[in-house]
C-alpha atoms as a PDB file:
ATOM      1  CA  UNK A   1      20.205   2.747  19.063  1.00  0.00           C
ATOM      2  CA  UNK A   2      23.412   5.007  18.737  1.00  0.00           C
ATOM      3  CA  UNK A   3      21.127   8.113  17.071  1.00  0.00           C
ATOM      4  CA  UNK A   4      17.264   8.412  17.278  1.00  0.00           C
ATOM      5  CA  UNK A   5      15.875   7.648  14.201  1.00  0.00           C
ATOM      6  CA  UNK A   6      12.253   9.059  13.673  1.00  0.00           C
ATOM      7  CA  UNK A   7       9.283   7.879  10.857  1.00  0.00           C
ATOM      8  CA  UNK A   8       9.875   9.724   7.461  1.00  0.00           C
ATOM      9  CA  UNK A   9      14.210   9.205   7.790  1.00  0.00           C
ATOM     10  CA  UNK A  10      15.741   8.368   4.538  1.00  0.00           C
ATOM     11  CA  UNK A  11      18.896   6.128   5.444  1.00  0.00           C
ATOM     12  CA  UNK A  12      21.390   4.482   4.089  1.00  0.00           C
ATOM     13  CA  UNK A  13      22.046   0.948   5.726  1.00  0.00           C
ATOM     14  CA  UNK A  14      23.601  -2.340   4.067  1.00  0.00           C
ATOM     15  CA  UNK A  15      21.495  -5.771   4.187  1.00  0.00           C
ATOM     16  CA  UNK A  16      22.910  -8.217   6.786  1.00  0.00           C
ATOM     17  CA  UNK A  17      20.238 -11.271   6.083  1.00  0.00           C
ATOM     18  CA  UNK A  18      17.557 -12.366   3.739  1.00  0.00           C
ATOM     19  CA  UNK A  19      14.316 -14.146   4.907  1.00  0.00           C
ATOM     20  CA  UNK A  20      11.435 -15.325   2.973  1.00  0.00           C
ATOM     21  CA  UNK A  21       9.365 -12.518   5.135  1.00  0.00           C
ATOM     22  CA  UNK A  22      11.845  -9.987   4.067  1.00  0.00           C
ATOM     23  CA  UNK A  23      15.452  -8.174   4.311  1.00  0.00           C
ATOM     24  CA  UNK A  24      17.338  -7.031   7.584  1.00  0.00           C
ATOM     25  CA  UNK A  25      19.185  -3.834   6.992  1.00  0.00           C
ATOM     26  CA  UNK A  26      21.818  -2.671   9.207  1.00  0.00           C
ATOM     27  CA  UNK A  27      21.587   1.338  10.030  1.00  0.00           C
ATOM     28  CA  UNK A  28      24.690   1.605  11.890  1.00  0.00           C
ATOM     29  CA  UNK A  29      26.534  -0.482  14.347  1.00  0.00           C
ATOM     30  CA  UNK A  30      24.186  -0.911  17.209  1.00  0.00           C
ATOM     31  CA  UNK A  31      20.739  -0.673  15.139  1.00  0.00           C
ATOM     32  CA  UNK A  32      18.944  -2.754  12.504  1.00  0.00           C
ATOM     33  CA  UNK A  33      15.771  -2.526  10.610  1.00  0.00           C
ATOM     34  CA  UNK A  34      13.315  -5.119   8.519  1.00  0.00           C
ATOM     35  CA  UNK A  35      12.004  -3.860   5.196  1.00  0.00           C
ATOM     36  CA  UNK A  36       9.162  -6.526   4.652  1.00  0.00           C
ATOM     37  CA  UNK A  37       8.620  -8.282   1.576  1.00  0.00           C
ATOM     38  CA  UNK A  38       5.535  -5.516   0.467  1.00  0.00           C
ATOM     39  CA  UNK A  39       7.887  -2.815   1.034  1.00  0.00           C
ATOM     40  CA  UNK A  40      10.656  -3.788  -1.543  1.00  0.00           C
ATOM     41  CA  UNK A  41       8.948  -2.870  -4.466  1.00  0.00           C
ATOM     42  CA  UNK A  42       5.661  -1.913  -6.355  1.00  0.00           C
ATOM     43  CA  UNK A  43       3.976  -5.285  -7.753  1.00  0.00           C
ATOM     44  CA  UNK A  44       3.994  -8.819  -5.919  1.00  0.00           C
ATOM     45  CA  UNK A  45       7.865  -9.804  -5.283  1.00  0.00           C
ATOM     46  CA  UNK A  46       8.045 -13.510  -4.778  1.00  0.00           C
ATOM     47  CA  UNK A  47      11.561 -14.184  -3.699  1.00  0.00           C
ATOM     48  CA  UNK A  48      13.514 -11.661  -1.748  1.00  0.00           C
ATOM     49  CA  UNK A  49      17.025 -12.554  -2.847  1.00  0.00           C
ATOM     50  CA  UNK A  50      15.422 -11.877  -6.792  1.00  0.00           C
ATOM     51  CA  UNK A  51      15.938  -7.488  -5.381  1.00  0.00           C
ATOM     52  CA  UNK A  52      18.595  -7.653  -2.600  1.00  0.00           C
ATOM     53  CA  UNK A  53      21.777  -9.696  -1.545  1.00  0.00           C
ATOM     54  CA  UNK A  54      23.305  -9.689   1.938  1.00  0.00           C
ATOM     55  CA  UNK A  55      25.720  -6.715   1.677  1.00  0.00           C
ATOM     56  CA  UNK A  56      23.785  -4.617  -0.711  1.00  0.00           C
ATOM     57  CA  UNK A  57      23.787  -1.191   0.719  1.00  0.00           C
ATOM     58  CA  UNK A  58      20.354   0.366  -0.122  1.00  0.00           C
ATOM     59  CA  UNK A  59      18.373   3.600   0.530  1.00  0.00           C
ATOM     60  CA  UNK A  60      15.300   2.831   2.876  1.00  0.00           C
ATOM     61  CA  UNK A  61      12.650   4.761   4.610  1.00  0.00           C
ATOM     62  CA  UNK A  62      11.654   4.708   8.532  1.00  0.00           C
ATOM     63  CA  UNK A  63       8.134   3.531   8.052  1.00  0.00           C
ATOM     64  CA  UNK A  64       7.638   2.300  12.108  1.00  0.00           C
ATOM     65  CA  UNK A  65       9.589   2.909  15.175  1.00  0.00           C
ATOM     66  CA  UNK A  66       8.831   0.201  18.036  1.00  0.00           C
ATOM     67  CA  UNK A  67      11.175   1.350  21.079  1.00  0.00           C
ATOM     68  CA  UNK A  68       9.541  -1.007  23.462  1.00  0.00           C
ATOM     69  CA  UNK A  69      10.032  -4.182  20.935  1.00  0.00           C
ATOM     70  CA  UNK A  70      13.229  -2.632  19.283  1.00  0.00           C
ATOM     71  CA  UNK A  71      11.949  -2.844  15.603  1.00  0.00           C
ATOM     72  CA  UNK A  72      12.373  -0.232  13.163  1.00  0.00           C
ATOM     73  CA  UNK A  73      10.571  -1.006   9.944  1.00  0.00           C
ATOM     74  CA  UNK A  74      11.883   0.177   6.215  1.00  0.00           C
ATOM     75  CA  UNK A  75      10.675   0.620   3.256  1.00  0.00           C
ATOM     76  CA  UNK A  76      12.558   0.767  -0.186  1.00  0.00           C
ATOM     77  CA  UNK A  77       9.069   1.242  -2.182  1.00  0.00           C
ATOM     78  CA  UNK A  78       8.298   4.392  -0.709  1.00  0.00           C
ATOM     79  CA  UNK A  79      11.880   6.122  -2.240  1.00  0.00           C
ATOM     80  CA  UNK A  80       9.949   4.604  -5.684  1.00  0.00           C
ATOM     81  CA  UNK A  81       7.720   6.335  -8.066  1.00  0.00           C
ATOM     82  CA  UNK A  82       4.706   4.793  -8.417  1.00  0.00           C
ATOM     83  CA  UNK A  83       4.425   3.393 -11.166  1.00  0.00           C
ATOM     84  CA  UNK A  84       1.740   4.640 -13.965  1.00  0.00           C
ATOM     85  CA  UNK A  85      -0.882   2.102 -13.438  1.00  0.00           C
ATOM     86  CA  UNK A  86      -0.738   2.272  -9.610  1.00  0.00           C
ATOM     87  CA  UNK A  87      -1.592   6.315  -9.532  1.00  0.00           C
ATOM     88  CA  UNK A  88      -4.547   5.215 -11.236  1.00  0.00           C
ATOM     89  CA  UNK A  89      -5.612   2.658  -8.567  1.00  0.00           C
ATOM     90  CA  UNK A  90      -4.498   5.353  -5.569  1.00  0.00           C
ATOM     91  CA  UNK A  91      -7.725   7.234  -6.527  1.00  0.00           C
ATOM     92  CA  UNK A  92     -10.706   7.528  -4.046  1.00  0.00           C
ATOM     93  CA  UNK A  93     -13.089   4.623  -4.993  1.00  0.00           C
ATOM     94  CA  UNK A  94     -16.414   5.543  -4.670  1.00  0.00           C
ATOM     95  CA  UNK A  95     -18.926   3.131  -3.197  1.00  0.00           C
ATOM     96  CA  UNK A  96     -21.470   0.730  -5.415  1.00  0.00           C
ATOM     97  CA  UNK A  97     -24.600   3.414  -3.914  1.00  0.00           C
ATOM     98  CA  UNK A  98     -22.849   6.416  -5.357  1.00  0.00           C
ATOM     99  CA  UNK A  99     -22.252   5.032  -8.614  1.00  0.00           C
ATOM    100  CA  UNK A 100     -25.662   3.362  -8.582  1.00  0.00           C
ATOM    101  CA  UNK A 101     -27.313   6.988  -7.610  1.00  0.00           C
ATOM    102  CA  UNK A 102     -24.893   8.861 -10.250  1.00  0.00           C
ATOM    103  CA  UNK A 103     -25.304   6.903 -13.293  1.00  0.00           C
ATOM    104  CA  UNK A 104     -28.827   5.389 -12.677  1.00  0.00           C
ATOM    105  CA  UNK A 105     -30.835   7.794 -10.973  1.00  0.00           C
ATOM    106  CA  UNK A 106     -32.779   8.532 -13.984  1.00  0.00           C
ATOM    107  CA  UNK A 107     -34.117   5.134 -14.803  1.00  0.00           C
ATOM    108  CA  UNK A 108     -35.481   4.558 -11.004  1.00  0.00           C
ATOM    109  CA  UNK A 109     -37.012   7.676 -11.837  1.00  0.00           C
ATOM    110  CA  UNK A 110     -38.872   6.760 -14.680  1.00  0.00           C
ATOM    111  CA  UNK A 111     -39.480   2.849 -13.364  1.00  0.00           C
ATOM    112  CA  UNK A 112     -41.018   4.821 -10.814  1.00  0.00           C
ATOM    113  CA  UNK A 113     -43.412   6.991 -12.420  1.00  0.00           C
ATOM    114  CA  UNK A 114     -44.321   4.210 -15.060  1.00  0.00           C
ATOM    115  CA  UNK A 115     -45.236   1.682 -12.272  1.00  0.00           C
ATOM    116  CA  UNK A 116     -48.169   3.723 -11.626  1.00  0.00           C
ATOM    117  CA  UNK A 117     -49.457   3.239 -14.997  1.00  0.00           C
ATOM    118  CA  UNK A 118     -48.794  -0.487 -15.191  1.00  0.00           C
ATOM    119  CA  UNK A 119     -50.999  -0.834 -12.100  1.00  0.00           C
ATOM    120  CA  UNK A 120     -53.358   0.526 -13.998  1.00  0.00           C
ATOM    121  CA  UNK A 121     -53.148  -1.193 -16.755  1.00  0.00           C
ATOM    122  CA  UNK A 122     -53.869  -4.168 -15.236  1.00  0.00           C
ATOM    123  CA  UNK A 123     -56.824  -3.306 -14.000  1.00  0.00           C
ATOM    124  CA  UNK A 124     -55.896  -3.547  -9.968  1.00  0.00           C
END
């Protein structure tokens, strides 16, 4: 690698090869990148070669640095805004207890305190 290039660079590099797995991207002379098939874009991209030809130059972000393997991995979706609908689905989910305990608290509550008068009731 003729610079070191860290996580969180924005570079500019020019695709060299298109796989069904993804895109290699050239950095400079001496060092090359893969942006992976989930990190082209927002949504589900089926064919690579549908977003980027072999000499494109593109923008790309250092997601991954691997010195001992020699793989730097990109991403073109992170210099994206997420879309609309996406923000939505970036929020916190909360798990099936806390929704359970939030919006149904008060009918365990009164299940509970009625149960004692259906035992009664009938007459055990």
């Amino acid at each position: 690698m003729a610079k070191k290039i860290e996580v969180g660079d924005v570079l500019t590099g020019k695709v060299t090869g298109i796989q069904p797995y993804g895109a290699f991207v050239a950095l400079d002379e001496f060092t090359q990148g893969l942006v992976h098939i989930s990190e082209i874009t927002y949504g589900f991209v089926k064919d690579v070669s549908e977003f980027l030809s072999v000499g494109d130059e593109i923008q790309v972000k250092v997601l991954d640095v691997d010195t001992d393997q020699k793989k730097i991995s990109l991403s073109i979706r992170e210099l994206q805004e997420v879309p609309f609908h996406r923000k939505r689905d970036m929020q916190p989910r909360r798990s099936l207890q806390d929704r359970v305990d939030e919006v149904d608290a008060d009918g365990f509550q009164i299940l509970k305190e009625k149960l004692k008068d259906w035992i009664e009731q009938s007459g055990h």
